[in-house]
C-alpha atoms as a PDB file:
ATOM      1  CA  UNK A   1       3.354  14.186   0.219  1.00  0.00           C
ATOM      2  CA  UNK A   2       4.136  10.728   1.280  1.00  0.00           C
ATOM      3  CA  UNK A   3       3.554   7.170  -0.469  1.00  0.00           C
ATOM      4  CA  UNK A   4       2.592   3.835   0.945  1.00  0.00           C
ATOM      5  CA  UNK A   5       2.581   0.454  -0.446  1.00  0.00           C
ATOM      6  CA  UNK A   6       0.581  -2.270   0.912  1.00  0.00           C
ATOM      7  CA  UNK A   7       1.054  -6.173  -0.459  1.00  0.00           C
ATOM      8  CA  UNK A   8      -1.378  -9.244  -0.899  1.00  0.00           C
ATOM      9  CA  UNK A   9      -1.147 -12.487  -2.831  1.00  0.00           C
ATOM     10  CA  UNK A  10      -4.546 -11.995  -3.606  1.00  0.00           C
ATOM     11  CA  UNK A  11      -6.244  -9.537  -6.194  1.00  0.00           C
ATOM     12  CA  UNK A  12      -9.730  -9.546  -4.231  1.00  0.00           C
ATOM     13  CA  UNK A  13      -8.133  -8.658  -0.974  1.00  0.00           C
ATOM     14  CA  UNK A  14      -6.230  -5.281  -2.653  1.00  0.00           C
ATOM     15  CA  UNK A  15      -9.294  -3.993  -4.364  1.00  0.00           C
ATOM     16  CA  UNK A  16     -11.301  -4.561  -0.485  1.00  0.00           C
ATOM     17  CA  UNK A  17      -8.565  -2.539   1.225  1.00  0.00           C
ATOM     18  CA  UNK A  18      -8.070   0.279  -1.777  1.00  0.00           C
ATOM     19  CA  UNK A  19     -12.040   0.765  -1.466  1.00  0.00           C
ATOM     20  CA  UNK A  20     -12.046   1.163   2.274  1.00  0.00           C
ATOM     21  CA  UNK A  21      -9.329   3.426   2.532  1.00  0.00           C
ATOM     22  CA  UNK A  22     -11.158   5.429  -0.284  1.00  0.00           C
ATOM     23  CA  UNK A  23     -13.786   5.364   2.034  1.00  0.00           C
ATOM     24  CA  UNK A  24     -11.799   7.040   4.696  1.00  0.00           C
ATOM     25  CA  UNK A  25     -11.149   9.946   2.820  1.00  0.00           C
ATOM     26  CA  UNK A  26      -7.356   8.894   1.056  1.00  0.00           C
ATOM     27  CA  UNK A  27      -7.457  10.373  -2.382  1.00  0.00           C
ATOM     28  CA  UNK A  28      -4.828   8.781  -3.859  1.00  0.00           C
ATOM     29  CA  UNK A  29      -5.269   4.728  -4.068  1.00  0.00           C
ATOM     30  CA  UNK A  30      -5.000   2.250  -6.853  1.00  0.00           C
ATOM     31  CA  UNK A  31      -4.072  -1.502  -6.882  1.00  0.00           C
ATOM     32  CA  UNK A  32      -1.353  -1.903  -9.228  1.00  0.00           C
ATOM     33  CA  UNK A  33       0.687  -5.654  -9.662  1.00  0.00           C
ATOM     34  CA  UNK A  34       3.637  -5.923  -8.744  1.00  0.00           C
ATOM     35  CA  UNK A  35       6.388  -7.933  -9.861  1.00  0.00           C
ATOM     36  CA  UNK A  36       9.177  -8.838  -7.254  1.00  0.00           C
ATOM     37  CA  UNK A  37      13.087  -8.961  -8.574  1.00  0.00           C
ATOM     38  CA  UNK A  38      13.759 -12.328 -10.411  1.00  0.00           C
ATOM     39  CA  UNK A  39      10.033 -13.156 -11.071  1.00  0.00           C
ATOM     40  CA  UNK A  40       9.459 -14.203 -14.731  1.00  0.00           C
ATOM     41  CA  UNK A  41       6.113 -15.283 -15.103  1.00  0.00           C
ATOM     42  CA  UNK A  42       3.260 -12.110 -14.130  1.00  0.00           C
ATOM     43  CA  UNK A  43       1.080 -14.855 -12.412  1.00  0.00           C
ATOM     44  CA  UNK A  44       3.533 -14.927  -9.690  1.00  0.00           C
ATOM     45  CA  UNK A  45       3.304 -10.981  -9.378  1.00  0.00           C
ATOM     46  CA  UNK A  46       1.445  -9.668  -6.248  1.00  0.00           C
ATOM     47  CA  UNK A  47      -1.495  -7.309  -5.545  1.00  0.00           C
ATOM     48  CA  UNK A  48      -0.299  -3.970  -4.031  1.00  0.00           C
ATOM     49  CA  UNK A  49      -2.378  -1.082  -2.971  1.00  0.00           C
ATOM     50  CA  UNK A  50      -0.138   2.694  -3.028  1.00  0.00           C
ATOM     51  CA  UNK A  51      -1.241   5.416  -1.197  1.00  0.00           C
ATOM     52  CA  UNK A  52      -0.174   8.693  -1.817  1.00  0.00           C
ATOM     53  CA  UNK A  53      -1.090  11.115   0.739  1.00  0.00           C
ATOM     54  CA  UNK A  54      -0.567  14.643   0.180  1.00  0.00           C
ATOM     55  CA  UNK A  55      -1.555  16.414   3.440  1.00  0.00           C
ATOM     56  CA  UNK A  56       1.017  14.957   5.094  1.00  0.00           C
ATOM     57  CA  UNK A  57       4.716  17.059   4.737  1.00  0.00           C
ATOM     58  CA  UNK A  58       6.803  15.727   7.057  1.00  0.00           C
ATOM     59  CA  UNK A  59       7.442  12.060   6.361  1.00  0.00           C
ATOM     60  CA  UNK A  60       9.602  11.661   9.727  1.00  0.00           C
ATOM     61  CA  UNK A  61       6.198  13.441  11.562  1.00  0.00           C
ATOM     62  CA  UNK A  62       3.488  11.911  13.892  1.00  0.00           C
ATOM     63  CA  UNK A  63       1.098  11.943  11.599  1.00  0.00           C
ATOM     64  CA  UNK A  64       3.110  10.193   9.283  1.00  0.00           C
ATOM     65  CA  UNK A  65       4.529   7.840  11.826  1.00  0.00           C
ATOM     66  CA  UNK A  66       0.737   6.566  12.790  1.00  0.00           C
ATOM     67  CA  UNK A  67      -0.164   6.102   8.749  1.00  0.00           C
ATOM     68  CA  UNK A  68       2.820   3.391   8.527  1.00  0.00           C
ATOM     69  CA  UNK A  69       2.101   2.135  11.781  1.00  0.00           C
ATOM     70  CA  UNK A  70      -1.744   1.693  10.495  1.00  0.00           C
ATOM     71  CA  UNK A  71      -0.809   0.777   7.166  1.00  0.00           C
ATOM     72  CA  UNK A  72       2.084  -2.081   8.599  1.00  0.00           C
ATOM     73  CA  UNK A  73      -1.225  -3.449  11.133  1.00  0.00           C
ATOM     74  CA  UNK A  74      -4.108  -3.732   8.183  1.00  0.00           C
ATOM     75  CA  UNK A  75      -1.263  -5.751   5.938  1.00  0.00           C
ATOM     76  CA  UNK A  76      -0.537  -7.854   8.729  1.00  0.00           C
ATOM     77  CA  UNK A  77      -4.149  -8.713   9.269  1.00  0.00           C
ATOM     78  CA  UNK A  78      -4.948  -9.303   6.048  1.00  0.00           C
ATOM     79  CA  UNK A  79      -1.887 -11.756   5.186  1.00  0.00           C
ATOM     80  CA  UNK A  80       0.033  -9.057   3.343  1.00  0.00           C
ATOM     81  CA  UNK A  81       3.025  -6.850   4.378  1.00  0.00           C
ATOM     82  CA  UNK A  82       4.047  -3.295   4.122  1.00  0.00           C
ATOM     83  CA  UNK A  83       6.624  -1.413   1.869  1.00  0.00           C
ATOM     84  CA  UNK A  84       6.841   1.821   3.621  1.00  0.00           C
ATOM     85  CA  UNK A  85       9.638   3.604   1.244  1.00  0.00           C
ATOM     86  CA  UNK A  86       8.065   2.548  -2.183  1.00  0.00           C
ATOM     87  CA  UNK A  87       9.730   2.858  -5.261  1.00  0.00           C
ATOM     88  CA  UNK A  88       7.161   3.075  -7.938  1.00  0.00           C
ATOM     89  CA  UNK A  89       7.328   4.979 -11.011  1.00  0.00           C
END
């Protein structure tokens, strides 16, 4: 299994991106907020979407190599960024 996070300022942008990659077939997607070190006030918080993919088992693998890579270009395009190595409870 492997886990993605993907960031937006923007609620509305997480919940398009969590429903399309539903849509695709990724089982494992919710838009959670999340708070960035030193950040006291939750309106500064951010919109991530995790992915957890179970079908891939080898996180250093092809397959998981293109996921990132995909994951890294669909944050980029939609003014967010990518946390490939999440650390989510």
């Amino acid at each position: 299994m492997t886990e993605h996070l993907l960031i937006f300022p923007e609620r509305e942008t997480a919940d398009e991106i969590a429903a399309e990659l539903i849509e695709e077939g990724f089982t494992e997607v919710r838009v959670i907020r999340v708070a960035h070190a030193g950040d006291d006030d939750a309106e500064d918080a951010d919109w991530g979407v995790h992915v957890r993919e179970e079908m891939v088992d080898d996180p250093s693998g092809p397959v998981e190599g293109g996921l990132r890579d995909r994951f890294s270009a669909l944050a980029e395009e939609r003014d967010g960024w990518y946390d490939p190595e999440p650390s989510l409870p």
